[in-house]
Protein backbone atom coordinates (compact mmCIF):
# COMPACT_ATOMS: atom_id res chain seq x y z
CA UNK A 1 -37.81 -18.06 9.15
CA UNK A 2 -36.71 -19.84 12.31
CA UNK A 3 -32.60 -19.37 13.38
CA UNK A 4 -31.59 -22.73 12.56
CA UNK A 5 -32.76 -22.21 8.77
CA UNK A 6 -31.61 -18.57 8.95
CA UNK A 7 -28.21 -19.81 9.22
CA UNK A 8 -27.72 -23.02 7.48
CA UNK A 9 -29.66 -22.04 4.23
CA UNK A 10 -29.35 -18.69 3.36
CA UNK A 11 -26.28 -17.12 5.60
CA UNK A 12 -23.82 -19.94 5.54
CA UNK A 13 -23.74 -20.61 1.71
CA UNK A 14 -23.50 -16.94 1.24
CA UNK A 15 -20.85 -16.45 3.51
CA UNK A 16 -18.73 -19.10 2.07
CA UNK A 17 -19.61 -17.25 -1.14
CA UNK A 18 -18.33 -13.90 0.24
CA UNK A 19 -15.15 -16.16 1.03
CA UNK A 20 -14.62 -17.41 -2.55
CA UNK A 21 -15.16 -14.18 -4.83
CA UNK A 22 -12.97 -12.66 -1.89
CA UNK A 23 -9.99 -15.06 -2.21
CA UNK A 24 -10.02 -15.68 -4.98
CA UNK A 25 -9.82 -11.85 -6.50
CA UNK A 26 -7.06 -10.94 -3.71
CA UNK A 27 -4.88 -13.91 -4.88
CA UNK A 28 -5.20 -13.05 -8.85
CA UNK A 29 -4.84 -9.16 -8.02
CA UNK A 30 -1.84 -9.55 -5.84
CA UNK A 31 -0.12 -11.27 -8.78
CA UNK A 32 -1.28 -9.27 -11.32
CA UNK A 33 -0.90 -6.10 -9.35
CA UNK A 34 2.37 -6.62 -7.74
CA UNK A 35 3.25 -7.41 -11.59
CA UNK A 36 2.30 -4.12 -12.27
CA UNK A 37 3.88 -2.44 -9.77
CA UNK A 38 7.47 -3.72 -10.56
CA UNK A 39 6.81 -2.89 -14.12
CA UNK A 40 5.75 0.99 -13.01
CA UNK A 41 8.86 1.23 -10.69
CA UNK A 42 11.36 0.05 -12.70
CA UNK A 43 10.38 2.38 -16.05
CA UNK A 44 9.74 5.55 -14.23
CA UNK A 45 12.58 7.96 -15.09
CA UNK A 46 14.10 7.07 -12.31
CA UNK A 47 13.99 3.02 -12.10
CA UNK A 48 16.36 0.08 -12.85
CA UNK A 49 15.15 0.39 -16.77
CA UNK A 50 13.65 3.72 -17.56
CA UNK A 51 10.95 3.44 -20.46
CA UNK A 52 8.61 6.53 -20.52
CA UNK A 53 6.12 4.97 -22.89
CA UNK A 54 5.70 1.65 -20.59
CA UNK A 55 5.47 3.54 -17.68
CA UNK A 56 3.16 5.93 -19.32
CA UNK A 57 0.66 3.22 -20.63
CA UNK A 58 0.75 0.92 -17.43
CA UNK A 59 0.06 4.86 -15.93
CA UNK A 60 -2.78 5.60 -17.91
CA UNK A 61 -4.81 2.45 -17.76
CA UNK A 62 -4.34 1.70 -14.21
CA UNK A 63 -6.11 4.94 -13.49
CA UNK A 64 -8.62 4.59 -16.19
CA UNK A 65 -9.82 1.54 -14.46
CA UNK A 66 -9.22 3.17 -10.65
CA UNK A 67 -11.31 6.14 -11.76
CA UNK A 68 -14.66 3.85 -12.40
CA UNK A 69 -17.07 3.23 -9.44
CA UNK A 70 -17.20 -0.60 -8.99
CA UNK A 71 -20.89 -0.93 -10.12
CA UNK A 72 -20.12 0.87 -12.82
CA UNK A 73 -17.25 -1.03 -13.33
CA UNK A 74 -19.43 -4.43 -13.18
CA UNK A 75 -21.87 -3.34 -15.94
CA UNK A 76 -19.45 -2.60 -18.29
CA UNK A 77 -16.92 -5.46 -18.05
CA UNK A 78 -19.88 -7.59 -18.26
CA UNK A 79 -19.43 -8.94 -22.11
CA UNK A 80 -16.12 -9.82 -20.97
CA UNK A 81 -17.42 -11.51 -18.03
CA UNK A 82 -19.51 -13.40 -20.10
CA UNK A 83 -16.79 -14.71 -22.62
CA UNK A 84 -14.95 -15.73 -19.72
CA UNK A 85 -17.01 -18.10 -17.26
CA UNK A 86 -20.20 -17.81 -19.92
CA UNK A 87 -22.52 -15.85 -17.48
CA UNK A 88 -22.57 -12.61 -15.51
CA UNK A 89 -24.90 -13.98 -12.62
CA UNK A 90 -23.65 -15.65 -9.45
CA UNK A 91 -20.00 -16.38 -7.42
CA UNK A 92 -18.10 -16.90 -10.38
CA UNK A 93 -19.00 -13.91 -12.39
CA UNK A 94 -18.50 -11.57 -9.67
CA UNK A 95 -14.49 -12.64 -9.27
CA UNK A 96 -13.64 -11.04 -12.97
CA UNK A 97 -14.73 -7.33 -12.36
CA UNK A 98 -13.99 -7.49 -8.70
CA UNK A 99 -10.38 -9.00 -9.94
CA UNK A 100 -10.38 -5.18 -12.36
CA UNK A 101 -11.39 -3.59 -9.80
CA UNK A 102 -9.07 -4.58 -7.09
CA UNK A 103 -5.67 -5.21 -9.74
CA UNK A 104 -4.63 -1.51 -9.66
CA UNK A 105 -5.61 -0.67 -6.57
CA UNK A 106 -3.15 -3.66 -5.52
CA UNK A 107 -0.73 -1.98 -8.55
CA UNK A 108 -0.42 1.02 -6.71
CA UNK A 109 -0.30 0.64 -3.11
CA UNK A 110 2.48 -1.36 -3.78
CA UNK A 111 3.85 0.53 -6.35
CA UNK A 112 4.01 3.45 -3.74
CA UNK A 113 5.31 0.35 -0.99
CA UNK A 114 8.35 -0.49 -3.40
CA UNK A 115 8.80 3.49 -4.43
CA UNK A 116 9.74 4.00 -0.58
CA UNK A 117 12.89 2.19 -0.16
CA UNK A 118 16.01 3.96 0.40
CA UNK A 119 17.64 4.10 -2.59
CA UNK A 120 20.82 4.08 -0.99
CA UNK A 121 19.84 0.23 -0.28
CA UNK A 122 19.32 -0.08 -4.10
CA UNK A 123 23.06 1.71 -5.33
CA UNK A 124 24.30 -0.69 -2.71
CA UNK A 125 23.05 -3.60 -4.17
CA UNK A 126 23.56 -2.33 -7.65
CA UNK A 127 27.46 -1.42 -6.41
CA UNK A 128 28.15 -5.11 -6.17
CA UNK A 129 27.03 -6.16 -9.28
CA UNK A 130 23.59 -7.25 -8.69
CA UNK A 131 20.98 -7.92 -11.53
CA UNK A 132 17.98 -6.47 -12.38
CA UNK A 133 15.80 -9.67 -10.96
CA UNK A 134 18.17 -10.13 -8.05
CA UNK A 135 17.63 -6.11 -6.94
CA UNK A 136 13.74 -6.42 -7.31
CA UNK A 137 13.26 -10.10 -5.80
CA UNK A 138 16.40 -10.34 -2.69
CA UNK A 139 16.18 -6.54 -2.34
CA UNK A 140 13.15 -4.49 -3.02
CA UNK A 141 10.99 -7.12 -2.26
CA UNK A 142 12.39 -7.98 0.99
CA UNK A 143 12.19 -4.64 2.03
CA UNK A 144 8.51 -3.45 1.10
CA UNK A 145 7.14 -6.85 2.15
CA UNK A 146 6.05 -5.73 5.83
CA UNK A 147 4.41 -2.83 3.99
CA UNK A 148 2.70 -4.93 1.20
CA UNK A 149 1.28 -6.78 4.01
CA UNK A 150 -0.21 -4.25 5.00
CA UNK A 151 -1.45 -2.46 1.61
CA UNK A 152 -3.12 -5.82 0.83
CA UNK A 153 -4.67 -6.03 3.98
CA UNK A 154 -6.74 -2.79 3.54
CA UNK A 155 -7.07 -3.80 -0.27
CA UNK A 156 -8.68 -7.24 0.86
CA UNK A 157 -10.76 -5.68 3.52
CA UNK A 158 -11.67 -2.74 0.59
CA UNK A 159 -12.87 -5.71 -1.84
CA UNK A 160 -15.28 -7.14 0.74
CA UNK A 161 -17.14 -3.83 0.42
CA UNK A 162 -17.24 -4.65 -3.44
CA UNK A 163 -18.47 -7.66 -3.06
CA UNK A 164 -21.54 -6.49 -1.23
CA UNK A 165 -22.15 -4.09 -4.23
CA UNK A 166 -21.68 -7.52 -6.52
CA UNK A 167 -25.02 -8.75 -4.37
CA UNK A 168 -27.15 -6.29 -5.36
CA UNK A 169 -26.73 -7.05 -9.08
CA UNK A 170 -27.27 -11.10 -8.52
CA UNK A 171 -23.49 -12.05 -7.47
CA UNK A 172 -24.43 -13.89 -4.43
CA UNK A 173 -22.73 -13.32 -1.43
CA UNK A 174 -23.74 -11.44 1.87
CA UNK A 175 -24.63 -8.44 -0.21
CA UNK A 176 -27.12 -10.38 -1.86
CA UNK A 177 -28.94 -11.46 1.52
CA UNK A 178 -28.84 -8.75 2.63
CA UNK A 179 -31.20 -6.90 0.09
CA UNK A 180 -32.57 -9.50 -1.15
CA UNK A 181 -33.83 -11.27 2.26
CA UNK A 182 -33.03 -8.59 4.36
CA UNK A 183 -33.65 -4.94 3.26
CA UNK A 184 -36.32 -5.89 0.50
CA UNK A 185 -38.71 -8.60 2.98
CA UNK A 186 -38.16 -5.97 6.00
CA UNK A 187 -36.54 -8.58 7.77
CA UNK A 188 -33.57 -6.87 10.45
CA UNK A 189 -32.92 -9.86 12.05
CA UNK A 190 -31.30 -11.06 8.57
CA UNK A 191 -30.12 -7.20 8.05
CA UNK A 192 -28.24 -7.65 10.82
CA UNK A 193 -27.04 -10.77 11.06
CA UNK A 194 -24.89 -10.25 8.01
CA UNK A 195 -23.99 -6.63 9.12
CA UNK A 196 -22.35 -8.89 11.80
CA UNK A 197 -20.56 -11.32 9.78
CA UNK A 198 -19.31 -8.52 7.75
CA UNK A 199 -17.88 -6.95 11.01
CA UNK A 200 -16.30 -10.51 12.18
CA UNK A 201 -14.95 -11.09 8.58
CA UNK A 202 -12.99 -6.92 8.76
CA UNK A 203 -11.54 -7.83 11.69
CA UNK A 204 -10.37 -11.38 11.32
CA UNK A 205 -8.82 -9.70 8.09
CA UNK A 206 -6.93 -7.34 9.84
CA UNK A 207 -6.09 -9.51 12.59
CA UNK A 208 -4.09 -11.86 10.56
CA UNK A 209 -2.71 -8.81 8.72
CA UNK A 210 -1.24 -7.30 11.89
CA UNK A 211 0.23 -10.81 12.87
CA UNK A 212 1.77 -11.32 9.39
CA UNK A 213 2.91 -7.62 9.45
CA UNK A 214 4.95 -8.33 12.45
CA UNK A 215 6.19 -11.33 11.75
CA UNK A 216 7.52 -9.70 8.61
CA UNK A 217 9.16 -6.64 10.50
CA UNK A 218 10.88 -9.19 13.03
């Protein structure tokens, strides 16, 4: 397979593959998960609105779901996938478990991102009368955002290594060249290529993590 094919045919699609299921899961599990995470601090015993059995359920499943390996992960939520796009094969499939898998890992990095403000911020605001939605949203918000940033910068960068997994069980993507065209037809020129764009991809990632990260801080 000459360069030119190499890279227009099999590495470009699947990079721009790699791109969607990545997105695509970061943006749903960053609203889902930072959902989540609100929810868990503020009914812990020592939130805005205490509620043991919330907290306790939103608890208990997040780690349910934390504690499967991804693959696993894929072949069970794979009737679900199905009644959702109608197929577990290819780009769009892949996005629903790698959306489970990545939701409360988002839920509680930032969970743990929110639970370190100085709660002398939050009496202050609560002092002069703020709400509930005006603490979490113009207080704890603003002050875990550089930190988010940088929880869903590893979380993004940790999905990309799901979505390699996703490959291997027909998901498309990099992970799928690379056994597929690479690993299985002895071919390291392929092998490598994508180990490559895989490195490029991590540190573009975190590049435009640290930037946003700063930005945030200033």
């Amino acid at each position: 397979m000459s360069n030119s094919v190499l890279i227009t045919q099999v590495l470009l699609p699947n990079l721009v593959s790699t791109l969607i299921m990545v997105l695509v899961s970061s943006l749903i599990a960053t609203i889902i998960g930072f959902t989540l995470a609100v929810v868990l601090v503020i009914t812990n015993k020592k939130g805005l609105a205490p509620n043991l059995n919330i907290y306790r359920l939103l608890d208990f499943v997040v780690n349910i779901i934390r504690s499967f390996p991804f693959i696993i992960l894929m072949v069970a939520l794979m009737p679900i996938t199905r009644s959702i796009v109608g197929t577990t094969i290819g780009t769009s499939a892949a996005i629903v478990p790698l959306t489970f898998a990545m939701t409360p890992y988002v839920a509680r990095l930032f969970e743990n991102n929110l639970l370190e403000i100085n709660p002398y911020t939050l009496d202050a605001a609560k002092s002069i009368g703020a709400t509930h939605m005006q603490i979490i949203f113009k207080v704890m918000l603003v002050e875990a955002f550089p930190s988010m940033i940088s929880s869903l910068t590893l979380a993004v960068i940790s999905v990309l290594g799901y979505t390699a997994m996703a490959g291997t069980v027909g998901a498309g993507g990099l992970g799928a060249v690379a056994i597929t065209y690479g690993y299985q037809n002895f071919d390291n020129t392929i092998m490598y290529s994508t180990v490559v764009l895989l490195i490029v991809f991590v540190q573009v990632v975190q590049w435009i993590g640290n930037i946003c990260y700063k930005k945030a801080k200033n």
